[in-house]
PDB file of N, CA and C in Angstrom:
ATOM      1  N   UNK A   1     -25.186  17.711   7.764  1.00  0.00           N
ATOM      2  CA  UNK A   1     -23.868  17.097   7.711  1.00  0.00           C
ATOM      3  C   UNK A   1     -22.834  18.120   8.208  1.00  0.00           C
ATOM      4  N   UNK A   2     -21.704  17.774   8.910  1.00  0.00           N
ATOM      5  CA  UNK A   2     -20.429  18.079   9.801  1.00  0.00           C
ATOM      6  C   UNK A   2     -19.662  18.692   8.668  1.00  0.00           C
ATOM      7  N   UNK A   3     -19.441  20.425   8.209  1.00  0.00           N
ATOM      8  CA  UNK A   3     -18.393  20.708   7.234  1.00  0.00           C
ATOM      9  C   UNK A   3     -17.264  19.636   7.330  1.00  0.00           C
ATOM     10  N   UNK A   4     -16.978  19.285   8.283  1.00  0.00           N
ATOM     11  CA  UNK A   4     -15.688  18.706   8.556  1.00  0.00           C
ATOM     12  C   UNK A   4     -16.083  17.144   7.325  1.00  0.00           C
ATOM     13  N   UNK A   5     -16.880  16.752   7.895  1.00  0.00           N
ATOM     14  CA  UNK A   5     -17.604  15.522   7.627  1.00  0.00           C
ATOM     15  C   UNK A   5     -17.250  15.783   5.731  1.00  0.00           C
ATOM     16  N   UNK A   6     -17.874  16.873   5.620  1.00  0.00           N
ATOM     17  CA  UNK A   6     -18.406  16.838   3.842  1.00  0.00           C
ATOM     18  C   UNK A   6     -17.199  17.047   3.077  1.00  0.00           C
ATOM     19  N   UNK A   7     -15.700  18.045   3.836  1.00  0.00           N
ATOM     20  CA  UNK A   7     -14.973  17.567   3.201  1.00  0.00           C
ATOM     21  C   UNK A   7     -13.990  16.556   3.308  1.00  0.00           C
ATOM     22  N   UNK A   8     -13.843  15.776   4.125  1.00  0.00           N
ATOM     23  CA  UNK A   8     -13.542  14.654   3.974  1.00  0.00           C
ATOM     24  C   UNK A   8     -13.977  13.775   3.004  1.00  0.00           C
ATOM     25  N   UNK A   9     -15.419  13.566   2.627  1.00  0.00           N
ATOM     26  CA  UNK A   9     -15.939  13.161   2.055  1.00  0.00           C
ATOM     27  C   UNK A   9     -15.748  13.449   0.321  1.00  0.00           C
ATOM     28  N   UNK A  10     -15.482  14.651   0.210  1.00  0.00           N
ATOM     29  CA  UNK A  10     -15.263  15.313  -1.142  1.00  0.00           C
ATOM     30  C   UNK A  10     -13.749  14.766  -1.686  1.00  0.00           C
ATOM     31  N   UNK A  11     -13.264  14.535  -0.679  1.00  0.00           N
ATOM     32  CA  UNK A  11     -11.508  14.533  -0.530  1.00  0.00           C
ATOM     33  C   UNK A  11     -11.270  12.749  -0.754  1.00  0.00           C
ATOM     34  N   UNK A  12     -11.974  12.245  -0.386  1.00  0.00           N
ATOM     35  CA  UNK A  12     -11.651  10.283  -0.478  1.00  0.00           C
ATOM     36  C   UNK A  12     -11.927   9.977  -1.784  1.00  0.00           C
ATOM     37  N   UNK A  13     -10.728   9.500  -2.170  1.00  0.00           N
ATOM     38  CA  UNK A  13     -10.740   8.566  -3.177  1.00  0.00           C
ATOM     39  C   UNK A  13     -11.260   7.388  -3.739  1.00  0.00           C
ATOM     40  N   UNK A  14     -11.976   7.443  -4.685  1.00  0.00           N
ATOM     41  CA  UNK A  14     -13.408   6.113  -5.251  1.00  0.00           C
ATOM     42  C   UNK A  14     -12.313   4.798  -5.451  1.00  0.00           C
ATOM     43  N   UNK A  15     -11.328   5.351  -6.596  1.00  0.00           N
ATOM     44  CA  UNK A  15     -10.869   3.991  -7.036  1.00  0.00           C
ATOM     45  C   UNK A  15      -9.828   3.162  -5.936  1.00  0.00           C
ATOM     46  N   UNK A  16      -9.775   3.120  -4.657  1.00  0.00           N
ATOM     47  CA  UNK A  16      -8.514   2.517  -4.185  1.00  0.00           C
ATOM     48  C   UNK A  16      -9.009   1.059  -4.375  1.00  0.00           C
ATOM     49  N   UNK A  17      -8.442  -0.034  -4.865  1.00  0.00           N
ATOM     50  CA  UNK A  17      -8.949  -1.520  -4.913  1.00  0.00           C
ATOM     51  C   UNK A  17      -9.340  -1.898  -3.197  1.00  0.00           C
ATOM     52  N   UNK A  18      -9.613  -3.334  -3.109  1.00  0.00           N
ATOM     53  CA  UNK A  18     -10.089  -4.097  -2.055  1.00  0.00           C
ATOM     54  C   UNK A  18      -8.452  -4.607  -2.041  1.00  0.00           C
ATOM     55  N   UNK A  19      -7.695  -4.717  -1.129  1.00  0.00           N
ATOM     56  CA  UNK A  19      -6.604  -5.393  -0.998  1.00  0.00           C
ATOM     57  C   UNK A  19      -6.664  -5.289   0.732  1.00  0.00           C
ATOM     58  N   UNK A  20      -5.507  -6.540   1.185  1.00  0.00           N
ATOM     59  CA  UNK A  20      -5.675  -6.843   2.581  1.00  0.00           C
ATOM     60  C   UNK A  20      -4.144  -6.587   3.040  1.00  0.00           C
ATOM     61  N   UNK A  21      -3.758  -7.281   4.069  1.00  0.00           N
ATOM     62  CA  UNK A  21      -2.310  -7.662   4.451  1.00  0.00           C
ATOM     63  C   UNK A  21      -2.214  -8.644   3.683  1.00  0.00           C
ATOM     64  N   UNK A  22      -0.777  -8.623   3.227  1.00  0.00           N
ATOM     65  CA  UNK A  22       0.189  -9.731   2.820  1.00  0.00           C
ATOM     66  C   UNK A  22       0.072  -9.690   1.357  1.00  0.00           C
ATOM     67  N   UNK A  23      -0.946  -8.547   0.840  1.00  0.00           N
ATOM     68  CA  UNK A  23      -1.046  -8.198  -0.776  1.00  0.00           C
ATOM     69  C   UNK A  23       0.650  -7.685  -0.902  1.00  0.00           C
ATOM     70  N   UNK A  24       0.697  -7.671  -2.475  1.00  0.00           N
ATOM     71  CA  UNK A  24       1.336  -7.007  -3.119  1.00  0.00           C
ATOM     72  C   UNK A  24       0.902  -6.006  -4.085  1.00  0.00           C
ATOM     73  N   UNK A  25       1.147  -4.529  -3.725  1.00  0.00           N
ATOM     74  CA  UNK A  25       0.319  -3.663  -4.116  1.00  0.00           C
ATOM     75  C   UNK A  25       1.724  -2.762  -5.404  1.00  0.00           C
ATOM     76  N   UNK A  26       1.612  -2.091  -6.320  1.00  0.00           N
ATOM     77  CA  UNK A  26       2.456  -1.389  -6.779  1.00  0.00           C
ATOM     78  C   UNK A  26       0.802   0.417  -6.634  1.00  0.00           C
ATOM     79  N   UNK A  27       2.133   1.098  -6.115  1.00  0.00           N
ATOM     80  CA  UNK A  27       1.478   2.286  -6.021  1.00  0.00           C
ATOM     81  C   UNK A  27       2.650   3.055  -6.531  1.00  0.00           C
ATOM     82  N   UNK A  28       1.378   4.149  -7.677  1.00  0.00           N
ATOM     83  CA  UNK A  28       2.476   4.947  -8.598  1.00  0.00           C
ATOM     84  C   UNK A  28       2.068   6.333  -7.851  1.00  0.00           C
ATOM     85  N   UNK A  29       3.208   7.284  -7.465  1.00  0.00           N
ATOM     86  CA  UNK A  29       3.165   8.311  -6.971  1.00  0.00           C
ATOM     87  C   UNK A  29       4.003   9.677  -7.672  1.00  0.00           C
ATOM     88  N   UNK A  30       2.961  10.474  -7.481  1.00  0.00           N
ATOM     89  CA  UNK A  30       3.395  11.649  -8.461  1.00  0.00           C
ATOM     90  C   UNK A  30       4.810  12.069  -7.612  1.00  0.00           C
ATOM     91  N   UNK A  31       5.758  12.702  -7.852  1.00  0.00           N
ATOM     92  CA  UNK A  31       6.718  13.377  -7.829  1.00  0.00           C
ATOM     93  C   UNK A  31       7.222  14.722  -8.359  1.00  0.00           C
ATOM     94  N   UNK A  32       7.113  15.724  -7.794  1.00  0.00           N
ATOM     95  CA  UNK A  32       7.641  17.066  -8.272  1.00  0.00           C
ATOM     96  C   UNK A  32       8.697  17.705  -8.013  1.00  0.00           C
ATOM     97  N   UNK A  33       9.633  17.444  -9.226  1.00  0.00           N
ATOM     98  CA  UNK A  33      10.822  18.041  -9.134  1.00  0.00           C
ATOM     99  C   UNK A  33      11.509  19.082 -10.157  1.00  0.00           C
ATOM    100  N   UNK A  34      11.717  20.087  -9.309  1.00  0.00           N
ATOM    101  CA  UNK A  34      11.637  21.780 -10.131  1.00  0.00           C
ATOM    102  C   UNK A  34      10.074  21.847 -10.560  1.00  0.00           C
ATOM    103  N   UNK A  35      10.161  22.205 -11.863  1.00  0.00           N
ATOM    104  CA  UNK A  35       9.119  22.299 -12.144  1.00  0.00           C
ATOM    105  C   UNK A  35       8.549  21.490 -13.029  1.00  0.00           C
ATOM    106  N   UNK A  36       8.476  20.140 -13.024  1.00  0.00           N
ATOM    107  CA  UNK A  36       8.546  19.126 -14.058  1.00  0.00           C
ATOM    108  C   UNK A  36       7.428  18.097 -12.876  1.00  0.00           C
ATOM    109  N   UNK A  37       6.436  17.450 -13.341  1.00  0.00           N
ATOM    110  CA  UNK A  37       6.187  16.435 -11.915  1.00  0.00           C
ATOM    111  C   UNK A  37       6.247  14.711 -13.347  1.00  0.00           C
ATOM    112  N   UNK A  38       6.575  14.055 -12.521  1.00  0.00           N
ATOM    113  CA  UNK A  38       6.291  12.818 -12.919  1.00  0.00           C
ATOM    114  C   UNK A  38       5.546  11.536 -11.826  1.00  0.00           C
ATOM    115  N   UNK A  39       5.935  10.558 -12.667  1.00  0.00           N
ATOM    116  CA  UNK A  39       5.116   9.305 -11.465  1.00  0.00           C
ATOM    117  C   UNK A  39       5.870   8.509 -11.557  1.00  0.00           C
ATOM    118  N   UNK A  40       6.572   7.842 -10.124  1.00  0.00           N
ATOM    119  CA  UNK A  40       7.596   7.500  -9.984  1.00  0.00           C
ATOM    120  C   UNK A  40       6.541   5.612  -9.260  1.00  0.00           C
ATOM    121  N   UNK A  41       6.630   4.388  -9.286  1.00  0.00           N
ATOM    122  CA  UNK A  41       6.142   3.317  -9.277  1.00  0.00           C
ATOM    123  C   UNK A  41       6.507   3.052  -7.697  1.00  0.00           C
ATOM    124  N   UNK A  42       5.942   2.677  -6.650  1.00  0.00           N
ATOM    125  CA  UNK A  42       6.868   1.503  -5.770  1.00  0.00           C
ATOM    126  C   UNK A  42       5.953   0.147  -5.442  1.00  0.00           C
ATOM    127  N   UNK A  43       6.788  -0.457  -5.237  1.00  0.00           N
ATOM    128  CA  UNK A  43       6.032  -1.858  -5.460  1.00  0.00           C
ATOM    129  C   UNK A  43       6.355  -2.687  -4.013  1.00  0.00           C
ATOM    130  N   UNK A  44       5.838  -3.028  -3.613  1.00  0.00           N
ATOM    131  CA  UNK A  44       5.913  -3.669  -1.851  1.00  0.00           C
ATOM    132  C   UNK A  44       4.774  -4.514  -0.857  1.00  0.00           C
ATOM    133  N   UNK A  45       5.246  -5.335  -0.389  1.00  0.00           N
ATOM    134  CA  UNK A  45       4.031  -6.285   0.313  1.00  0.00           C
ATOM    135  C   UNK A  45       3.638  -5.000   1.394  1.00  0.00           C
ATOM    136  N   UNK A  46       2.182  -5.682   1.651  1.00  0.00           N
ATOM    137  CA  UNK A  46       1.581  -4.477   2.447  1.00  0.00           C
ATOM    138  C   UNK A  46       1.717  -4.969   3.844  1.00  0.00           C
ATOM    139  N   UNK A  47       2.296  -4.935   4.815  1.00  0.00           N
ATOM    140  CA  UNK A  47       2.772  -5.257   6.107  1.00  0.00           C
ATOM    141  C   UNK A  47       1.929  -4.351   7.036  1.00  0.00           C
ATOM    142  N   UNK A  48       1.123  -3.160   6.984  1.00  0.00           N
ATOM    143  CA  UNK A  48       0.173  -3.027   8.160  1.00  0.00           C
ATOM    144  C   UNK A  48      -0.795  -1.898   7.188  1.00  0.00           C
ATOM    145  N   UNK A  49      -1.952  -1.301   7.624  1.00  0.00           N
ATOM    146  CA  UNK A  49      -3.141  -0.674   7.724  1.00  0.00           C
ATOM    147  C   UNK A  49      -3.542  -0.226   8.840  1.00  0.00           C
ATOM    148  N   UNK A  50      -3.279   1.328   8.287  1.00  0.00           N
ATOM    149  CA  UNK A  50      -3.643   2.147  10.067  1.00  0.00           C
ATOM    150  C   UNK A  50      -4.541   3.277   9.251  1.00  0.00           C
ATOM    151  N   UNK A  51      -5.210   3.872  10.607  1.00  0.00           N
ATOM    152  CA  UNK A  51      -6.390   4.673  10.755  1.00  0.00           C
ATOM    153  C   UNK A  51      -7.679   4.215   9.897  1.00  0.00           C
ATOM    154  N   UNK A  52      -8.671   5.641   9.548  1.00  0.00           N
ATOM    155  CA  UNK A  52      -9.671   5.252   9.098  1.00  0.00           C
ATOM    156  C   UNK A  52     -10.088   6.141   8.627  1.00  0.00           C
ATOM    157  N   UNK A  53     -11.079   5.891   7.425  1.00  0.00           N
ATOM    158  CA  UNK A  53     -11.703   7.112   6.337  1.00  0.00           C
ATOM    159  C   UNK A  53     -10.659   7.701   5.713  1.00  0.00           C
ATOM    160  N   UNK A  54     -10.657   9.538   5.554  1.00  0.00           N
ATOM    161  CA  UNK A  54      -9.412   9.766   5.360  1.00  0.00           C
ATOM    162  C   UNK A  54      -8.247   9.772   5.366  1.00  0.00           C
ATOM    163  N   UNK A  55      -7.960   9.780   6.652  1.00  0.00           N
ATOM    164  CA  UNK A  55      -6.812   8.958   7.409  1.00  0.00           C
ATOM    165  C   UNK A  55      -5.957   7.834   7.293  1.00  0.00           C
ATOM    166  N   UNK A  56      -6.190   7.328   6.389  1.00  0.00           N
ATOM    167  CA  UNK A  56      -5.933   5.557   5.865  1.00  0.00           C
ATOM    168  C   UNK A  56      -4.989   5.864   5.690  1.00  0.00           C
ATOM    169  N   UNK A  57      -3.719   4.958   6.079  1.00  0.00           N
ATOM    170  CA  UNK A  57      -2.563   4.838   5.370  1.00  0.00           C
ATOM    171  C   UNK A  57      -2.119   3.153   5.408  1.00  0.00           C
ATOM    172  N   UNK A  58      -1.501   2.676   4.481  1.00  0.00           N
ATOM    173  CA  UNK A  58      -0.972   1.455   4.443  1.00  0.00           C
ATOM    174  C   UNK A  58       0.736   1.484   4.150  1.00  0.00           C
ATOM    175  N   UNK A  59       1.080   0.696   5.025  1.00  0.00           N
ATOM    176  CA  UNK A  59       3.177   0.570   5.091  1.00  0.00           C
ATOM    177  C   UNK A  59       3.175  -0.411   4.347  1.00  0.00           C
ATOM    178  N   UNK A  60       4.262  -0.100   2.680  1.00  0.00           N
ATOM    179  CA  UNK A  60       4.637  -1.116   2.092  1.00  0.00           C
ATOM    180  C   UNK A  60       5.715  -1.586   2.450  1.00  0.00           C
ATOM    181  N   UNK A  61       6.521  -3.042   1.978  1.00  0.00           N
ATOM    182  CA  UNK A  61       7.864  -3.126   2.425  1.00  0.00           C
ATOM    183  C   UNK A  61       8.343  -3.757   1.341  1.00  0.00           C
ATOM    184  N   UNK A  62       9.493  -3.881   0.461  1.00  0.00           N
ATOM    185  CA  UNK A  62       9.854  -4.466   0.100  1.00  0.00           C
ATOM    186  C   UNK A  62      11.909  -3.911   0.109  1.00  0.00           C
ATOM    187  N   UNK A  63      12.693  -4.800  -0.907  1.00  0.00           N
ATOM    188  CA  UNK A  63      13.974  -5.435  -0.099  1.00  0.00           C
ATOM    189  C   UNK A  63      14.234  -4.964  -1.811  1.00  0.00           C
ATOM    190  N   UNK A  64      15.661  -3.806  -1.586  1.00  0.00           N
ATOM    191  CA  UNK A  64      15.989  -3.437  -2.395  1.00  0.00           C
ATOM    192  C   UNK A  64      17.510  -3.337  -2.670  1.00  0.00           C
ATOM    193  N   UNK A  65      18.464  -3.940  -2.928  1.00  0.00           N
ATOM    194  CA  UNK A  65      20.078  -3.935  -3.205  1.00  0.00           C
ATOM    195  C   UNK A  65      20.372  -4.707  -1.934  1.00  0.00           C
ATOM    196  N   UNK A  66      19.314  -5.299  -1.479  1.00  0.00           N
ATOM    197  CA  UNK A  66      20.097  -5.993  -0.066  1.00  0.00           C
ATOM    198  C   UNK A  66      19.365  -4.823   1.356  1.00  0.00           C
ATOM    199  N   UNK A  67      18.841  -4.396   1.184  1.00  0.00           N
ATOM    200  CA  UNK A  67      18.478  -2.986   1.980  1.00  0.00           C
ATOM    201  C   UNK A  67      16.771  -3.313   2.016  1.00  0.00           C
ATOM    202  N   UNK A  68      16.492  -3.066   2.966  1.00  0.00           N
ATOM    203  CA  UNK A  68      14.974  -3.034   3.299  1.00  0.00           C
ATOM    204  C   UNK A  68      14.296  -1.591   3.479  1.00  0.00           C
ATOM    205  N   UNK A  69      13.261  -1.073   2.545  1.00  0.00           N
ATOM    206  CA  UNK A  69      12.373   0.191   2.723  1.00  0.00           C
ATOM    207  C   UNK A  69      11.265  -0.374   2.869  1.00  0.00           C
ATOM    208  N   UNK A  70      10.967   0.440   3.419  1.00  0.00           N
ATOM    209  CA  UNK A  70       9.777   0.535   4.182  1.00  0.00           C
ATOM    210  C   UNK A  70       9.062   2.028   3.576  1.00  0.00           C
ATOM    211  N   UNK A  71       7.571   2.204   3.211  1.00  0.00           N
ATOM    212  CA  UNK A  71       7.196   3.286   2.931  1.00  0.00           C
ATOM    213  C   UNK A  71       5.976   3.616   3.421  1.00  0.00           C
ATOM    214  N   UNK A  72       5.312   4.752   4.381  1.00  0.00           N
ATOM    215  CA  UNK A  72       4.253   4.894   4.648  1.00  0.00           C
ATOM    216  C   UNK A  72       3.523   5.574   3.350  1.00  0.00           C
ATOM    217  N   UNK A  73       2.091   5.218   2.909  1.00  0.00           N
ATOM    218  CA  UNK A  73       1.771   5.543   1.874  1.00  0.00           C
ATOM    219  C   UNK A  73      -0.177   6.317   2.073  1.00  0.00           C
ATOM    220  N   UNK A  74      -0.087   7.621   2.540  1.00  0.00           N
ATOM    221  CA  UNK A  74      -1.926   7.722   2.479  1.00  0.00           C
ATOM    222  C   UNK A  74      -2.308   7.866   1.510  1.00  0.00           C
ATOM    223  N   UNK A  75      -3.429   6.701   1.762  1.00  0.00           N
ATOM    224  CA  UNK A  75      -4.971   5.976   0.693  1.00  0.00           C
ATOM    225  C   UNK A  75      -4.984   6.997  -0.033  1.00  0.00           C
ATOM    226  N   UNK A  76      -5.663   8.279   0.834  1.00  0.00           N
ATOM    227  CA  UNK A  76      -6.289   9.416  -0.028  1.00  0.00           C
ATOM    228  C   UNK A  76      -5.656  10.516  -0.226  1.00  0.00           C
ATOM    229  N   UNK A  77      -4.244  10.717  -0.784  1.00  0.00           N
ATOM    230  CA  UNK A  77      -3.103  11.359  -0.799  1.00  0.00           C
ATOM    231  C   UNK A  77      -3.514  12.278  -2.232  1.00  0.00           C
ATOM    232  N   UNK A  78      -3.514  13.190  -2.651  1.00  0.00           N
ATOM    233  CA  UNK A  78      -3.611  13.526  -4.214  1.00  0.00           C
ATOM    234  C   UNK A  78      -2.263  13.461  -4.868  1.00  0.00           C
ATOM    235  N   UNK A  79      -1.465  13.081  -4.038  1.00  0.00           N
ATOM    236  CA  UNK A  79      -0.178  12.944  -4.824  1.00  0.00           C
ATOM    237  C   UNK A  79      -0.245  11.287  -5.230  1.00  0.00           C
ATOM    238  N   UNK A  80      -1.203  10.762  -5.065  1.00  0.00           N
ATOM    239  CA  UNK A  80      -1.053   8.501  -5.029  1.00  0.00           C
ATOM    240  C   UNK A  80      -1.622   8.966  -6.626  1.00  0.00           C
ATOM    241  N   UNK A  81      -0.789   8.014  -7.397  1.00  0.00           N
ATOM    242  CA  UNK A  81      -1.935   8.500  -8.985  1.00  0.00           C
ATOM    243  C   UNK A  81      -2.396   7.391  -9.298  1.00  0.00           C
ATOM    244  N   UNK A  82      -2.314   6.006  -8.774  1.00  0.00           N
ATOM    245  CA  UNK A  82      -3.125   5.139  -9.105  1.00  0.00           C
ATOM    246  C   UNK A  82      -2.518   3.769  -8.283  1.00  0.00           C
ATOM    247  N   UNK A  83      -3.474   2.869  -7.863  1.00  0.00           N
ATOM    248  CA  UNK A  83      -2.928   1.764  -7.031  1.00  0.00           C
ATOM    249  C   UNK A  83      -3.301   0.315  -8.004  1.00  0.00           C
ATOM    250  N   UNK A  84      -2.079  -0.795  -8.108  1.00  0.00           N
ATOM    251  CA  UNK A  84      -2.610  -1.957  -8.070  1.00  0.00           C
ATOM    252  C   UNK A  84      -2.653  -2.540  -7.816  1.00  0.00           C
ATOM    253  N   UNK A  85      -3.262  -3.861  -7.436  1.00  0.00           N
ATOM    254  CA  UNK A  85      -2.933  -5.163  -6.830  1.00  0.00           C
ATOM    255  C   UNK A  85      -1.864  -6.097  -7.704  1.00  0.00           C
ATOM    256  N   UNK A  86      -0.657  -6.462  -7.292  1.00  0.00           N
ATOM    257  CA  UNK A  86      -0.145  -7.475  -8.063  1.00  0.00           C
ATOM    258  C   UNK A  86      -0.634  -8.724  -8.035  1.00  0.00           C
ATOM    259  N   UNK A  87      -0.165  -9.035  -6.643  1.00  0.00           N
ATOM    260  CA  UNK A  87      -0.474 -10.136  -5.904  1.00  0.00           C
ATOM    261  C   UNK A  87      -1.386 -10.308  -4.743  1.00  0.00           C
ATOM    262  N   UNK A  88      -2.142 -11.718  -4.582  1.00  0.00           N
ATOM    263  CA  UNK A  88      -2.793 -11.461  -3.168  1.00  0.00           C
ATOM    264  C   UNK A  88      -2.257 -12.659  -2.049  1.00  0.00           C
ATOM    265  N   UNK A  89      -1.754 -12.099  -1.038  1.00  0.00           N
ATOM    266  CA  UNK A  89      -1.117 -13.252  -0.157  1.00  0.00           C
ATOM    267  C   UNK A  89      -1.859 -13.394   0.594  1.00  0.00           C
ATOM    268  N   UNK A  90      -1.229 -14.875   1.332  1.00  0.00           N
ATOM    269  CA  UNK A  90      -2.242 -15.674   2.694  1.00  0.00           C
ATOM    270  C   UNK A  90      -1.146 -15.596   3.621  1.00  0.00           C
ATOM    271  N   UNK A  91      -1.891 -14.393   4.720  1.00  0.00           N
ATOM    272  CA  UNK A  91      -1.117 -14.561   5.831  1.00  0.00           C
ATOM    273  C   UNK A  91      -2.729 -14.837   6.910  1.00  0.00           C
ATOM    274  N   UNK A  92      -1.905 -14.719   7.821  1.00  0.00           N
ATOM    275  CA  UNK A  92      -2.939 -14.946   9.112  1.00  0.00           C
ATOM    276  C   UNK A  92      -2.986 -14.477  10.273  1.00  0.00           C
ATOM    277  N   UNK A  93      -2.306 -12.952  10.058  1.00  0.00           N
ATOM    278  CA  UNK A  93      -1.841 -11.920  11.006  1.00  0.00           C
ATOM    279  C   UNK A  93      -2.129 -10.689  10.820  1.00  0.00           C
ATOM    280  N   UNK A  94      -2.364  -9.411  11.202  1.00  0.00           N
ATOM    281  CA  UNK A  94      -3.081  -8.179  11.036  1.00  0.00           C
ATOM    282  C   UNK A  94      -1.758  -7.502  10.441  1.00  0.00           C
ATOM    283  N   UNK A  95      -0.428  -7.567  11.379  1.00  0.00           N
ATOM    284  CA  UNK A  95       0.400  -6.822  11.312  1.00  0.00           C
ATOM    285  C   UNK A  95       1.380  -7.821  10.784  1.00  0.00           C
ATOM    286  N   UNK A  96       2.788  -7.287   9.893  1.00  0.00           N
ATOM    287  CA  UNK A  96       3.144  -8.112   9.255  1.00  0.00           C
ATOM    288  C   UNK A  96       4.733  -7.890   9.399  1.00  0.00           C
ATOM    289  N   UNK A  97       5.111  -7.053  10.683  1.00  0.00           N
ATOM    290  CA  UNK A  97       6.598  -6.947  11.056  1.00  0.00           C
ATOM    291  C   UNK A  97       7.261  -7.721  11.482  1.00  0.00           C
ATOM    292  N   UNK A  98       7.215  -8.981  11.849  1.00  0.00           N
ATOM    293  CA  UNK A  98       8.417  -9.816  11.569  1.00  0.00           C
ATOM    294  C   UNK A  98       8.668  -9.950  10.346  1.00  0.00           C
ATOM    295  N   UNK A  99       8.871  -9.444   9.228  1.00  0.00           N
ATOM    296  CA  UNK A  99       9.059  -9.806   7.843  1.00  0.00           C
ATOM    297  C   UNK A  99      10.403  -9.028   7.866  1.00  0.00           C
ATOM    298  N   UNK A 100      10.737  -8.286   9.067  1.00  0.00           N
ATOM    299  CA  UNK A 100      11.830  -6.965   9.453  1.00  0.00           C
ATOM    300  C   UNK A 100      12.961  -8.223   9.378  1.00  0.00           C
ATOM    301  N   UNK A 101      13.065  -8.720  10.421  1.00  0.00           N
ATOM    302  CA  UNK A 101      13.957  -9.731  10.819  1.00  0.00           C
ATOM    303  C   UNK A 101      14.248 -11.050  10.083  1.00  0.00           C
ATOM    304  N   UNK A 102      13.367 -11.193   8.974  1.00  0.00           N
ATOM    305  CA  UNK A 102      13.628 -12.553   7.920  1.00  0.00           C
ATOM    306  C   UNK A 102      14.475 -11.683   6.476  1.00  0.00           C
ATOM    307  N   UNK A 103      14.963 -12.509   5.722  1.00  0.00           N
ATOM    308  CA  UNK A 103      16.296 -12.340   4.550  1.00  0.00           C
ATOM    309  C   UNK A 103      15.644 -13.330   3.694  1.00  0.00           C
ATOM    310  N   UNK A 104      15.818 -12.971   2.724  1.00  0.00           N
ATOM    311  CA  UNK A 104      15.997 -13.744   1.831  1.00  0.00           C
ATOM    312  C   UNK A 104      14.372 -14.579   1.518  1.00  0.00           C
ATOM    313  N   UNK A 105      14.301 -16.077   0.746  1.00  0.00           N
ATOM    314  CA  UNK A 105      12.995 -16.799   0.100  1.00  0.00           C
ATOM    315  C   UNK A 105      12.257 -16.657   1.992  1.00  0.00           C
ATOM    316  N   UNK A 106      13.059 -16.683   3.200  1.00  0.00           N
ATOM    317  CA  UNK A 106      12.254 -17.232   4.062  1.00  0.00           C
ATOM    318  C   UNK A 106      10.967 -15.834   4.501  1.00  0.00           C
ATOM    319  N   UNK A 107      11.592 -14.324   4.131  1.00  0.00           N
ATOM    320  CA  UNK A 107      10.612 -13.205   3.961  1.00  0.00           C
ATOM    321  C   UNK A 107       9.664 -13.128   3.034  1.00  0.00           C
ATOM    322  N   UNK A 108       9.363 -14.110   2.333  1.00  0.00           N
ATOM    323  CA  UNK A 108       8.268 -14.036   1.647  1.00  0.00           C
ATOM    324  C   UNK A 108       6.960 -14.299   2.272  1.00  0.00           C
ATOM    325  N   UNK A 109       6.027 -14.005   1.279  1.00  0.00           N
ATOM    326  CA  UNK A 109       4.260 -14.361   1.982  1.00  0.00           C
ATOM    327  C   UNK A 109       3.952 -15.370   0.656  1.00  0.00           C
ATOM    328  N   UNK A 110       3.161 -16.353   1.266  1.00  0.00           N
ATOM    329  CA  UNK A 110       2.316 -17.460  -0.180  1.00  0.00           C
ATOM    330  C   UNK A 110       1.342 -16.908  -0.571  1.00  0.00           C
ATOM    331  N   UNK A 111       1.337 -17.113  -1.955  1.00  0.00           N
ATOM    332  CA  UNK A 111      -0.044 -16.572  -2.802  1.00  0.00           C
ATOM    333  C   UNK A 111      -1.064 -17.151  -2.400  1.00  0.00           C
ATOM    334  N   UNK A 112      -2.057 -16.385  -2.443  1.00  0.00           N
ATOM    335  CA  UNK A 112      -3.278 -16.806  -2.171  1.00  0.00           C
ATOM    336  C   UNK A 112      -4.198 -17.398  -3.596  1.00  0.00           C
ATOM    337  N   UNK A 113      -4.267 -18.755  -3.291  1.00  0.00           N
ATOM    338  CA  UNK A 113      -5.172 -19.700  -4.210  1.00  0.00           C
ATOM    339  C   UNK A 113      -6.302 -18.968  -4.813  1.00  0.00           C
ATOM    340  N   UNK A 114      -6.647 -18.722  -6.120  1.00  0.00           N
ATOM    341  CA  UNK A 114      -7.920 -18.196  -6.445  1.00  0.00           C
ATOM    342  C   UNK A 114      -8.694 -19.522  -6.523  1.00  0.00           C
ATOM    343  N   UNK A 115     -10.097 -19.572  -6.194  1.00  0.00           N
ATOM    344  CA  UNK A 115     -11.244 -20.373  -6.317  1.00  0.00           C
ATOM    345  C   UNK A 115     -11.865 -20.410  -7.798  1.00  0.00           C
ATOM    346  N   UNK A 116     -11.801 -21.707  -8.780  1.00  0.00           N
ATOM    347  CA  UNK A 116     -12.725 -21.224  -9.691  1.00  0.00           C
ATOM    348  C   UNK A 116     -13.767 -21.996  -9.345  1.00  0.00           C
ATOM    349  N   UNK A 117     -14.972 -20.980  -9.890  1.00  0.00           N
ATOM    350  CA  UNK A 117     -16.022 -21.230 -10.257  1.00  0.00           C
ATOM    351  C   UNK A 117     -16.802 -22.133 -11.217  1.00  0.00           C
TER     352      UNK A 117
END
């Protein structure tokens, strides 16, 4: 095996859930300030998924005082302290940036129907 390979491998994170586009994910992220660190929450539909393996990062977005952030967030960050799924949406698109240019109920994504069994 590729040193490179093994630590990458040592370095990826087990627990990230199965989530897609158009989820709603809340990811809590450590924060260090002075010398104090805490975990600060952000919560945002997931509008794209780039790279691969280590490399993973997913852009949340969500709409805050009227103001739109946007946050790039990597998978396997040691600063991510834990991810969840809120919600799971039905879109039907990879990338999810026209959501830039919509305001208001019409920027939303529809929940995705669970199946029972």
């Amino acid at each position: 095996m590729n040193k490179i390979q093994k630590i990458h491998r040592e370095n990826m994170k087990t627990d990230v859930p199965d989530f897609n586009i158009g989820d709603t994910l809340q990811v809590d992220v450590r924060i260090v300030e002075g010398g104090k660190e805490r975990i600060q929450a952000f919560t945002g539909t997931v509008i794209a998924r780039n790279g691969q393996g280590i490399a993973q990062s997913v852009t949340l977005r969500r709409v805050s005082y009227g103001q739109g952030l946007e946050r790039v967030i990597p998978l396997h960050s040691p600063r991510i302290a834990s991810f969840t799924v809120v919600r799971h949406g039905s879109v039907r698109r990879a990338k999810l940036y026209y959501l830039r240019d919509l305001v208001g109920k019409s920027a939303r994504v529809k929940e995705q129907h669970q199946q029972q069994d």
